[in-house]
C-alpha atoms as a PDB file:
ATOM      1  CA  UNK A   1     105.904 103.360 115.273  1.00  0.00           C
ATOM      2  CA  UNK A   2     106.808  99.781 116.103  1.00  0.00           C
ATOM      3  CA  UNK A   3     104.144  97.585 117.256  1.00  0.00           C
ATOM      4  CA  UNK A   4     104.901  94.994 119.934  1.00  0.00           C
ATOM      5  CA  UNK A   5     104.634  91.946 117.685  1.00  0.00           C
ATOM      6  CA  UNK A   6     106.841  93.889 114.928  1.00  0.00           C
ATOM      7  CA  UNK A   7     109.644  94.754 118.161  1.00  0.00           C
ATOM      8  CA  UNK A   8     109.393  90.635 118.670  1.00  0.00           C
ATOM      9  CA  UNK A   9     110.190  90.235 115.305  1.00  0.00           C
ATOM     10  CA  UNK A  10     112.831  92.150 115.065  1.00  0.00           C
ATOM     11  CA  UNK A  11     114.296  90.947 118.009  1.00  0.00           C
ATOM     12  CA  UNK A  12     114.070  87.118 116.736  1.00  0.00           C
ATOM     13  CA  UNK A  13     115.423  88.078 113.116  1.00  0.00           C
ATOM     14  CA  UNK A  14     118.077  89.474 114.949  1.00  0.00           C
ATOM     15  CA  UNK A  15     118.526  85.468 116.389  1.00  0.00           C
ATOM     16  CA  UNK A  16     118.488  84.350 113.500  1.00  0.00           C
ATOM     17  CA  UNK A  17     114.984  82.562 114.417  1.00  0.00           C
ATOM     18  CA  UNK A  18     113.489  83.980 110.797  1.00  0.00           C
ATOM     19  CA  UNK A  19     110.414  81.358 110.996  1.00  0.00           C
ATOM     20  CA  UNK A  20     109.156  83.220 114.300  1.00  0.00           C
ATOM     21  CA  UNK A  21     110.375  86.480 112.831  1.00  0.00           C
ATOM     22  CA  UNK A  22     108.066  86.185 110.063  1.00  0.00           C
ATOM     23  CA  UNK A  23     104.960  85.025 112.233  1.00  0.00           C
ATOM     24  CA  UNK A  24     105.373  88.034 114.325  1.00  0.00           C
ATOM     25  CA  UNK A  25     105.649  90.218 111.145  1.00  0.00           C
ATOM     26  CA  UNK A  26     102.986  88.648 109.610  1.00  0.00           C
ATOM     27  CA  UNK A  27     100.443  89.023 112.372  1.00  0.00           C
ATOM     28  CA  UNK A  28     101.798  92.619 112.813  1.00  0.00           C
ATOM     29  CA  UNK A  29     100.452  93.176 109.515  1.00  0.00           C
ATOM     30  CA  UNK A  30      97.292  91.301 110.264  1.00  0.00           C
ATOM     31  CA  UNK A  31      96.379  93.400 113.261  1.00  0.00           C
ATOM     32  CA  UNK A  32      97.889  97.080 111.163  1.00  0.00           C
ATOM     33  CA  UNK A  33      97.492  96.815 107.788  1.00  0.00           C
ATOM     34  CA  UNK A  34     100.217  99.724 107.978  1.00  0.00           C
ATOM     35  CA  UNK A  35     102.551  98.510 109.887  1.00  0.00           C
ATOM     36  CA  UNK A  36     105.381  99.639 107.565  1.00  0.00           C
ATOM     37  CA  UNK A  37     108.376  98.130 109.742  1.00  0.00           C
ATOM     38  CA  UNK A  38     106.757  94.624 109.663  1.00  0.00           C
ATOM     39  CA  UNK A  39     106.018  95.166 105.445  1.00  0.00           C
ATOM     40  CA  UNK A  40     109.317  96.087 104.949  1.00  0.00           C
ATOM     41  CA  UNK A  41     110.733  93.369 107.363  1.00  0.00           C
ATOM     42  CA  UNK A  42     108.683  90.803 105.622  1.00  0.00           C
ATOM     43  CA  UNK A  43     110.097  92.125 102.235  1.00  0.00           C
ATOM     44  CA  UNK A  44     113.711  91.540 103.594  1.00  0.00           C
ATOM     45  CA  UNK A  45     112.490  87.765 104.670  1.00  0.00           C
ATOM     46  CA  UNK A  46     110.881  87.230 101.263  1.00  0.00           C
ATOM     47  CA  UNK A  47     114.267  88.507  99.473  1.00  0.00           C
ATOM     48  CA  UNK A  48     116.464  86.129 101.821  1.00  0.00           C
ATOM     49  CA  UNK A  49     114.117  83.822 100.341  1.00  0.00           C
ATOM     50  CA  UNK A  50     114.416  84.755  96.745  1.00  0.00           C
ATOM     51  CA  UNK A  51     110.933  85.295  96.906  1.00  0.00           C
ATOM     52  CA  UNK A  52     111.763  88.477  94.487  1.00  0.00           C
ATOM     53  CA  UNK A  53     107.992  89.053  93.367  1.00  0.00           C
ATOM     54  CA  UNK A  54     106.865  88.890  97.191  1.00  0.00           C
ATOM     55  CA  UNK A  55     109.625  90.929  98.142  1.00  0.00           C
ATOM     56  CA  UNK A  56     108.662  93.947  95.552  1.00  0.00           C
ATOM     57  CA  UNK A  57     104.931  94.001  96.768  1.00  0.00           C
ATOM     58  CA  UNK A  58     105.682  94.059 100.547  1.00  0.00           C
ATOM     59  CA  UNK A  59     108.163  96.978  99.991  1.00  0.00           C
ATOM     60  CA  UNK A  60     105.621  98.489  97.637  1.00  0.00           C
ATOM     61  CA  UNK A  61     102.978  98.578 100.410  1.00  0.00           C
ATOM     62  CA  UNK A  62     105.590  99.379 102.452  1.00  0.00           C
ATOM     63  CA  UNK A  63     106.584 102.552 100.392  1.00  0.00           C
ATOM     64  CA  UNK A  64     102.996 102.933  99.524  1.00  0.00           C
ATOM     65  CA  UNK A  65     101.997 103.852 103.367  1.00  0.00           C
ATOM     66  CA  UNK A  66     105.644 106.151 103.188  1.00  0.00           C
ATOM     67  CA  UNK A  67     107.390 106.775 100.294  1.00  0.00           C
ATOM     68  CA  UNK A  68     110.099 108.643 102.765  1.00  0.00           C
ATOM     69  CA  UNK A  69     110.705 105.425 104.880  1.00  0.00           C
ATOM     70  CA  UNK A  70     114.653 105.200 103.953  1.00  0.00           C
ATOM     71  CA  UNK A  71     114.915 101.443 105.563  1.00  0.00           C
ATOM     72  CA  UNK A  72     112.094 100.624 102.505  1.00  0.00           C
ATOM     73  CA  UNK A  73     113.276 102.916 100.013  1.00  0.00           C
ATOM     74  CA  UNK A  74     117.079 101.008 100.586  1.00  0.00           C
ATOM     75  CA  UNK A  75     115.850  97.800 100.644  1.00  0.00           C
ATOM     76  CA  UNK A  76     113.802  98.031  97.699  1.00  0.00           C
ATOM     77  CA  UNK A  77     116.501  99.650  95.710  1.00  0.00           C
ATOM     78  CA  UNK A  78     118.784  96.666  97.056  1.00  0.00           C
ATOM     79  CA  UNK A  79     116.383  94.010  95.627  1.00  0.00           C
ATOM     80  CA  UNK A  80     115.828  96.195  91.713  1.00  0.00           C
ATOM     81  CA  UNK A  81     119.843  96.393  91.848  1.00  0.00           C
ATOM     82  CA  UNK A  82     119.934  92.373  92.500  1.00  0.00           C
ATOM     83  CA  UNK A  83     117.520  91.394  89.712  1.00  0.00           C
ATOM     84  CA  UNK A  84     119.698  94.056  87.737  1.00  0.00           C
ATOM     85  CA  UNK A  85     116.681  96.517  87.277  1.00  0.00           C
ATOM     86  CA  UNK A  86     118.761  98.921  87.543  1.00  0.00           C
ATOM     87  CA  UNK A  87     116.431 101.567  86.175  1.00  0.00           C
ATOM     88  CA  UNK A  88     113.271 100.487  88.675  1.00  0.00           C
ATOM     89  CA  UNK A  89     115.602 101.717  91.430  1.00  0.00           C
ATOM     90  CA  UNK A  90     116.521 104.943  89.319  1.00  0.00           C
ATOM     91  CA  UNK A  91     112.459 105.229  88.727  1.00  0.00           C
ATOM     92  CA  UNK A  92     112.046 104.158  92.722  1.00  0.00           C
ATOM     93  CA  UNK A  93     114.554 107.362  93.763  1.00  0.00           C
ATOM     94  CA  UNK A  94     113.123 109.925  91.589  1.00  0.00           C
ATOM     95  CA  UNK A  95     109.066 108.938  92.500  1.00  0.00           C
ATOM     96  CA  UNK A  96     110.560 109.863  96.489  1.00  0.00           C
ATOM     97  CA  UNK A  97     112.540 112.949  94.848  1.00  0.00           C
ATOM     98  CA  UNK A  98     108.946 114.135  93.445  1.00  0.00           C
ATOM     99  CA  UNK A  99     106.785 113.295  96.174  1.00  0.00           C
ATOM    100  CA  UNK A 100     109.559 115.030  98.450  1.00  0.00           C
ATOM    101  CA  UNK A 101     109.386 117.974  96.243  1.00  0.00           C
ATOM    102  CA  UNK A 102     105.528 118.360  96.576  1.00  0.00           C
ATOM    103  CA  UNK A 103     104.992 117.848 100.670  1.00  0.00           C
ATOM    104  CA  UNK A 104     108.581 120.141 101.201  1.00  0.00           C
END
């Protein structure tokens, strides 16, 4: 569930205001350390950024608080596929395969 400051954000990367966007993210996380919108939001920012190493560890925590969170799972497989590691995504699917395979 959305926190306020993560809706704000959202709203003003929407804008285009992606300086604000990333305050409100970041204090999102500040306030709940699993807040996996604003991680995976910030991830998004960070690979705009070609921050790729920031961008890997917010989707990571991201994935880490739910490995089922198909906005994460995406994005991260968008940002392995960019910096052609190709088989990190292929890894990235079947780790939420197996975890879907033990909690169904």
């Amino acid at each position: 569930m959305a926190t306020k400051l993560t809706t704000e954000g959202e709203a003003l990367f929407a804008e285009g205001n992606i300086t604000e966007a990333k305050d409100r993210f970041l204090a999102a996380v500040k306030d709940d350390l699993k807040d996996k919108e604003a991680l995976n939001s910030l991830g998004v920012i960070a690979f705009q950024e070609n921050r790729n190493d920031h961008a890997a560890r917010y989707f990571s925590q991201c994935l880490s608080i739910d490995p089922f969170y198909l906005d994460g799972v995406l994005n991260f497989c968008e940002l392995l596929k960019a910096t052609d590691n190709l088989g990190g995504a292929a890894n990235l699917l079947e780790m939420v395969a197996e975890s879907s395979d033990r909690t169904g």
